[in-house]
C-alpha atoms as a PDB file:
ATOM      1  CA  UNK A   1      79.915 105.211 131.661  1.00  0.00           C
ATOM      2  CA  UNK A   2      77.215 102.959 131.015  1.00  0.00           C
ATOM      3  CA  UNK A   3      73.822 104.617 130.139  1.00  0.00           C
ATOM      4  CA  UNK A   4      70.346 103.356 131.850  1.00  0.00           C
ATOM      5  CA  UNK A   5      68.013 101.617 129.012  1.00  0.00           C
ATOM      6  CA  UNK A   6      70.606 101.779 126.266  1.00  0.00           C
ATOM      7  CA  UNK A   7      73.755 100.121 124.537  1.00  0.00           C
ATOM      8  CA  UNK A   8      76.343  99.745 127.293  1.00  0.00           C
ATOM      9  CA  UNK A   9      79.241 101.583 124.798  1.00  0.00           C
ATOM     10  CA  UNK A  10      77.350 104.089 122.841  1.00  0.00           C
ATOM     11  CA  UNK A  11      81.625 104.947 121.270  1.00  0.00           C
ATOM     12  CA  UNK A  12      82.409 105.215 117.938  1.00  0.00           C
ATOM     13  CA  UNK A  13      85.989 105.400 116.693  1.00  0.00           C
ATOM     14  CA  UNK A  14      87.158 108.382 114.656  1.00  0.00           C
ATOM     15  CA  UNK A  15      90.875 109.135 112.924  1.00  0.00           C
ATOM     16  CA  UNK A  16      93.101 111.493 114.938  1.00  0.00           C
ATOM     17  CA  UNK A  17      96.091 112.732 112.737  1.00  0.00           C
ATOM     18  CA  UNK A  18      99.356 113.165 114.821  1.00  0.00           C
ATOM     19  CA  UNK A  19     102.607 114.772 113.742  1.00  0.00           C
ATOM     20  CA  UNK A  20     104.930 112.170 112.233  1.00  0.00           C
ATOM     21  CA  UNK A  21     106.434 109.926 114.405  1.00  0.00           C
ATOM     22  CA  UNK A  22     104.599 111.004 117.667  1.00  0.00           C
ATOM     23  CA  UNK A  23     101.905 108.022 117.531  1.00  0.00           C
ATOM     24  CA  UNK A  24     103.039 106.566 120.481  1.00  0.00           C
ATOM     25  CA  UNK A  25     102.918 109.292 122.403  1.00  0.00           C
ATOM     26  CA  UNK A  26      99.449 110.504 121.375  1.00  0.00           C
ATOM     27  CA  UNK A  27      98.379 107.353 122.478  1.00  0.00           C
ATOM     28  CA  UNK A  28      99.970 107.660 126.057  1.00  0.00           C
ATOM     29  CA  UNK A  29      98.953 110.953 126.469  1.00  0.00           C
ATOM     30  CA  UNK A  30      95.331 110.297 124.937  1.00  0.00           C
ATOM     31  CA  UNK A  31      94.734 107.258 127.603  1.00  0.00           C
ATOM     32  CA  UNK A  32      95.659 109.421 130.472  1.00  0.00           C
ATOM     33  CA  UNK A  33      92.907 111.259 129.996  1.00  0.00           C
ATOM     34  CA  UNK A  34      90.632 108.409 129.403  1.00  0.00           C
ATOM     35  CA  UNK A  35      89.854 107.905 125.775  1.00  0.00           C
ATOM     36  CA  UNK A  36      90.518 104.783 124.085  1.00  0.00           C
ATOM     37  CA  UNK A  37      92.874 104.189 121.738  1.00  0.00           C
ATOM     38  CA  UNK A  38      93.182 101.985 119.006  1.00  0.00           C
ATOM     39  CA  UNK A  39      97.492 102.132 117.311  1.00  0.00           C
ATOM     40  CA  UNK A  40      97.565  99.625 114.887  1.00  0.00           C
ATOM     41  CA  UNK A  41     101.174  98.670 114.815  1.00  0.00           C
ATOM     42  CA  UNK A  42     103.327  96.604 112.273  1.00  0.00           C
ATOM     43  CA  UNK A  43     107.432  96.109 111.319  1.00  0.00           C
ATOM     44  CA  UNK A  44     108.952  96.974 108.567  1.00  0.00           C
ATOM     45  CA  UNK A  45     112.489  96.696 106.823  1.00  0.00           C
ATOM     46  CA  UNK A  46     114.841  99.725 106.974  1.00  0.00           C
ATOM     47  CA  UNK A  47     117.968 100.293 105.015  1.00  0.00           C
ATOM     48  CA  UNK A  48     120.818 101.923 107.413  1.00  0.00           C
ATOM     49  CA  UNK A  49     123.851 102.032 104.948  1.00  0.00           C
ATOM     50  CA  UNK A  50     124.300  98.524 103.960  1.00  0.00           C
ATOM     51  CA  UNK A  51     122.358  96.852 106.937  1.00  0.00           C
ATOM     52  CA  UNK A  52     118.608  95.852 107.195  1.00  0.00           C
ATOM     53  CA  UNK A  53     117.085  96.551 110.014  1.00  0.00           C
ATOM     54  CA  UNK A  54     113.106  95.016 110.939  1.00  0.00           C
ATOM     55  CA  UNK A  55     111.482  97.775 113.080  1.00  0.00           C
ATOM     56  CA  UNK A  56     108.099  98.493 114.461  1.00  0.00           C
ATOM     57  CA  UNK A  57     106.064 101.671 113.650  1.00  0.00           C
ATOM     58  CA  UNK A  58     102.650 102.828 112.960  1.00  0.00           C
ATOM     59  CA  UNK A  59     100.520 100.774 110.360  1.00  0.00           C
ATOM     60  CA  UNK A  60      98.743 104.435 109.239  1.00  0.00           C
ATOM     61  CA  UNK A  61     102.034 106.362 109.751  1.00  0.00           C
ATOM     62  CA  UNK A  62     100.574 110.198 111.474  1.00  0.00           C
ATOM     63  CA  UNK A  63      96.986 108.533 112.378  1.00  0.00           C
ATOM     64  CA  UNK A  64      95.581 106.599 115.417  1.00  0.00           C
ATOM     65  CA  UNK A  65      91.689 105.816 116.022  1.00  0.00           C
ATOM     66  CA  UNK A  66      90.232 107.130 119.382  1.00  0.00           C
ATOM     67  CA  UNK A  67      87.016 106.108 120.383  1.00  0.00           C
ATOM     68  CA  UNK A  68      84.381 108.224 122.321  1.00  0.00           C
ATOM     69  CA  UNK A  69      80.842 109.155 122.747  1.00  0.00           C
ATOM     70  CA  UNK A  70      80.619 112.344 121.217  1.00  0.00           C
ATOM     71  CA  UNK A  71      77.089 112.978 123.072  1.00  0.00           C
ATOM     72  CA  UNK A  72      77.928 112.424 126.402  1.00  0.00           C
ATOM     73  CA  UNK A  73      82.218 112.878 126.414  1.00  0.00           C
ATOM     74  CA  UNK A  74      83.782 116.241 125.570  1.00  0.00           C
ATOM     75  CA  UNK A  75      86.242 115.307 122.750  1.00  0.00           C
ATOM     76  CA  UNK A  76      87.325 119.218 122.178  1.00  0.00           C
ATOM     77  CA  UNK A  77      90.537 118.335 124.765  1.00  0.00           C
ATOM     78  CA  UNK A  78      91.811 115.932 121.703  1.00  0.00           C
ATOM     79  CA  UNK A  79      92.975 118.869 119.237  1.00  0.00           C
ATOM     80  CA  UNK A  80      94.948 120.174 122.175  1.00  0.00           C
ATOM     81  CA  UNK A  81      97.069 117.023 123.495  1.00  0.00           C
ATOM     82  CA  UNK A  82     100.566 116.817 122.505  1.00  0.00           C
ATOM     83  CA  UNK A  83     101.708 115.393 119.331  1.00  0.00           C
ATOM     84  CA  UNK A  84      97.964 115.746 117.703  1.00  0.00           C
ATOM     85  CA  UNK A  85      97.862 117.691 115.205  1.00  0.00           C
ATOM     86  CA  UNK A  86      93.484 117.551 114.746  1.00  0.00           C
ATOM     87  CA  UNK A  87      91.071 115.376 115.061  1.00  0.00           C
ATOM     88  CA  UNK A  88      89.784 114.941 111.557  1.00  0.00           C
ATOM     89  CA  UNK A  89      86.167 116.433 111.015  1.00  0.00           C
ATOM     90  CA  UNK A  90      83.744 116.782 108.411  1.00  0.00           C
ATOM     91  CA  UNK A  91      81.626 120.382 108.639  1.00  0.00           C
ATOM     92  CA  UNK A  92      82.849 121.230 112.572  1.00  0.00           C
ATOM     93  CA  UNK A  93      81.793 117.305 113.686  1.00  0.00           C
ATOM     94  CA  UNK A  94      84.429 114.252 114.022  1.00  0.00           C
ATOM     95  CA  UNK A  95      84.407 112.019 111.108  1.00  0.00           C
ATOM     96  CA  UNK A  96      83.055 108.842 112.443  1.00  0.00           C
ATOM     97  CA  UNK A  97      85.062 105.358 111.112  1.00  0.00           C
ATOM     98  CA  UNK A  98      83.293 102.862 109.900  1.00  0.00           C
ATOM     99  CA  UNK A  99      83.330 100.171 113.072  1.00  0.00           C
ATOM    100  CA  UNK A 100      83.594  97.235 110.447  1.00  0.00           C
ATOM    101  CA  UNK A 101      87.293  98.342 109.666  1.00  0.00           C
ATOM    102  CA  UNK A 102      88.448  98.927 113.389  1.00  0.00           C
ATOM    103  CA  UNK A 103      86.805  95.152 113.875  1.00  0.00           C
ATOM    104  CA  UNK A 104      88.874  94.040 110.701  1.00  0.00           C
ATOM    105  CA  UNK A 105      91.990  95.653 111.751  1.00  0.00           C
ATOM    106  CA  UNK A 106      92.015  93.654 115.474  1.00  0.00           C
ATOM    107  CA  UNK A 107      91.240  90.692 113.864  1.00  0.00           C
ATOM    108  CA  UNK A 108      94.420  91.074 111.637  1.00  0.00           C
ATOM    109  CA  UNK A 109      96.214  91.909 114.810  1.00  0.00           C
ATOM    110  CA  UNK A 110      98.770  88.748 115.640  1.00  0.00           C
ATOM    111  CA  UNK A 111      99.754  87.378 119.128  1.00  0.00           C
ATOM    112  CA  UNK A 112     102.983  90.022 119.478  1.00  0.00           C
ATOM    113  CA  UNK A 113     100.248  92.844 119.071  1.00  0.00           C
ATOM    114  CA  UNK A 114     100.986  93.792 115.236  1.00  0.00           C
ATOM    115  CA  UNK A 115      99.103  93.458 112.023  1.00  0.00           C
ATOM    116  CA  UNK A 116      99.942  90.953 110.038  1.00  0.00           C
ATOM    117  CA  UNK A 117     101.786  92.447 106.666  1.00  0.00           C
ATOM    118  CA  UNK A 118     102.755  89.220 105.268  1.00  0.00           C
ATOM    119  CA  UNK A 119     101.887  89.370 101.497  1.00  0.00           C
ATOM    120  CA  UNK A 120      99.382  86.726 100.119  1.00  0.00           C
ATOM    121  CA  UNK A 121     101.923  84.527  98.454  1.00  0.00           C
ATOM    122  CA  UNK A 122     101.222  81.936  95.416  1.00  0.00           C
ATOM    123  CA  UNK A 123     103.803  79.528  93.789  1.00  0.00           C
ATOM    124  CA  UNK A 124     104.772  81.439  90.120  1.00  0.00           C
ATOM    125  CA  UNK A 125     105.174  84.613  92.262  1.00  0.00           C
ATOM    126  CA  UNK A 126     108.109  86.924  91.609  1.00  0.00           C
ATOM    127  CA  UNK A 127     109.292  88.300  95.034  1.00  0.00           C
ATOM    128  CA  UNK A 128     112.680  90.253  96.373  1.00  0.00           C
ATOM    129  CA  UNK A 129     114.277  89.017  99.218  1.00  0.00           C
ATOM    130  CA  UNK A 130     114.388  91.827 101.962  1.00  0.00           C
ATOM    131  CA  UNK A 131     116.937  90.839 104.059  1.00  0.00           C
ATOM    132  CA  UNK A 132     119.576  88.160 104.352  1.00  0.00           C
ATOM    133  CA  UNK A 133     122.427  87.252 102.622  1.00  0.00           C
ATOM    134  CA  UNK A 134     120.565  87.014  99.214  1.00  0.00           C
ATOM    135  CA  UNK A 135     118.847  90.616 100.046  1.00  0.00           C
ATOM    136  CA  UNK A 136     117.961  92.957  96.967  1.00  0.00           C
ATOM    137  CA  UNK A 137     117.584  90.068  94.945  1.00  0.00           C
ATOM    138  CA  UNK A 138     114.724  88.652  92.769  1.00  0.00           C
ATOM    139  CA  UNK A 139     113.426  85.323  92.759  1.00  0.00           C
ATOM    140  CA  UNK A 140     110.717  83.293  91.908  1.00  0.00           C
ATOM    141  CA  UNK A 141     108.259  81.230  94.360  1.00  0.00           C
ATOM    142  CA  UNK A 142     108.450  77.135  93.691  1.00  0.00           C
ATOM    143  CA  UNK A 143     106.415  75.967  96.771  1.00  0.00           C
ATOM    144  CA  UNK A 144     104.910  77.185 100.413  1.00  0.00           C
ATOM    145  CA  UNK A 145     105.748  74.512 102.603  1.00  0.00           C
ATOM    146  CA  UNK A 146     104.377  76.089 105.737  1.00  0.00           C
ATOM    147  CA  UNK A 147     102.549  79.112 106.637  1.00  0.00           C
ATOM    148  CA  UNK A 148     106.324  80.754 107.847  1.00  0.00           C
ATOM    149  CA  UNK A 149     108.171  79.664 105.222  1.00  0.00           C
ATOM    150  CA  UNK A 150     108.703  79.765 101.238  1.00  0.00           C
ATOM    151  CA  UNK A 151     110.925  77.849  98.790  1.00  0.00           C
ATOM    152  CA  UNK A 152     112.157  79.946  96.155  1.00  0.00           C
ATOM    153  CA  UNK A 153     113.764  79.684  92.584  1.00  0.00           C
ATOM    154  CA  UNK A 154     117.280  82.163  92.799  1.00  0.00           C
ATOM    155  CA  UNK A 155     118.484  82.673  89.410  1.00  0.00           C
ATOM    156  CA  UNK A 156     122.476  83.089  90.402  1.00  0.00           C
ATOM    157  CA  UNK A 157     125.146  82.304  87.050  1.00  0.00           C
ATOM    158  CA  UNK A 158     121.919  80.929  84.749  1.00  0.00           C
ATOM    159  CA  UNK A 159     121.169  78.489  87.388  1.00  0.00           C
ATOM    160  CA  UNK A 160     117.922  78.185  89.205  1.00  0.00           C
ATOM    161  CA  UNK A 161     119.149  77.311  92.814  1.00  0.00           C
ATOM    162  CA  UNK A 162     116.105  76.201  95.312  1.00  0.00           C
ATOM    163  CA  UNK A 163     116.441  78.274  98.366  1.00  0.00           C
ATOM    164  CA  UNK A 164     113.754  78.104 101.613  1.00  0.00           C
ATOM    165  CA  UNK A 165     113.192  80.891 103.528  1.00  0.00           C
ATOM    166  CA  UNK A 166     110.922  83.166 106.195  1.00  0.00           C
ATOM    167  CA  UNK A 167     108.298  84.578 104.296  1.00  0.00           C
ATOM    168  CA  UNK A 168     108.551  87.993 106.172  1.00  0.00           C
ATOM    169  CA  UNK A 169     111.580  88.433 103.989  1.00  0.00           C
ATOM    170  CA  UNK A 170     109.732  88.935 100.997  1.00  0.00           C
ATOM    171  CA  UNK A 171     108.509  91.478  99.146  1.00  0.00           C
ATOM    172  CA  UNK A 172     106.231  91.094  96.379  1.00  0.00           C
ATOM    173  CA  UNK A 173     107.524  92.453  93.036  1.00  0.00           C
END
């Protein structure tokens, strides 16, 4: 709605916590009945037995940020949607977000929709390789030769064999 005279989005964004694992759905459900919502999404590695696995979940694992007007918008229905467990509140009124960290988190947001998780990466670096064939091992970085990838030092029978690789496959140390 836009108001006569005033800002045109008089919204702020506040943190809604969700039971684990239902972000998605919040979100669905949230949109139907016309909030916005703001999911901040990234992947991660996973173990299953002796296989990696890169998957996609929440960046704030149990939170989401939906954004309202709190004077004009009745924001009560929020606590009762599926899958939320409150909206967090200070003293009976939502706790307002700062709008400088919702603008910092969608600039951090990449072209496939996720925030960008890649460490900040410096030649000398120890790292662990993730995934691969050299996963679980440790390794030292020798040069970035692109913004994707990294050549690494792998110590393997007291050698130091040079090794380039995705940087998403590396885990600080």
């Amino acid at each position: 709605m836009v108001m006569q005279g005033g800002p045109e989005d008089a919204s702020a964004w506040y943190l809604v916590h969700t039971h684990s694992g239902k972000e998605k759905l919040v979100t669905t459900h949230l949109e139907r009945q016309g909030f916005k919502v703001f999911l901040p999404l990234s992947t991660k590695m996973i173990k299953i037995g002796r296989q990696s696995k890169r998957v996609t979940t929440a960046y704030f694992p149990a939170y989401l940020f939906v954004s309202f007007d709190r004077t004009s918008q009745n924001w009560r229905p929020i606590n009762g949607t599926f899958g939320v467990k409150r909206l967090v509140c200070f003293d009976q009124s939502p706790a307002q977000v700062p709008a400088a960290m919702i603008q910092e988190l969608q600039r951090r947001l990449g072209p496939d929709g996720l925030i960008d998780t890649m460490p900040t990466l410096t030649t000398g670096d120890q790292v662990r390789i993730s995934e691969g064939p050299f996963a679980g091992h440790l390794a030292k970085i020798d040069a970035l030769p692109s913004q994707d990838r990294a050549r690494l030092l792998l110590e393997i029978m007291s050698q130091s064999i040079p090794i380039e690789i995705d940087r998403k496959s590396l885990e600080l140390t």
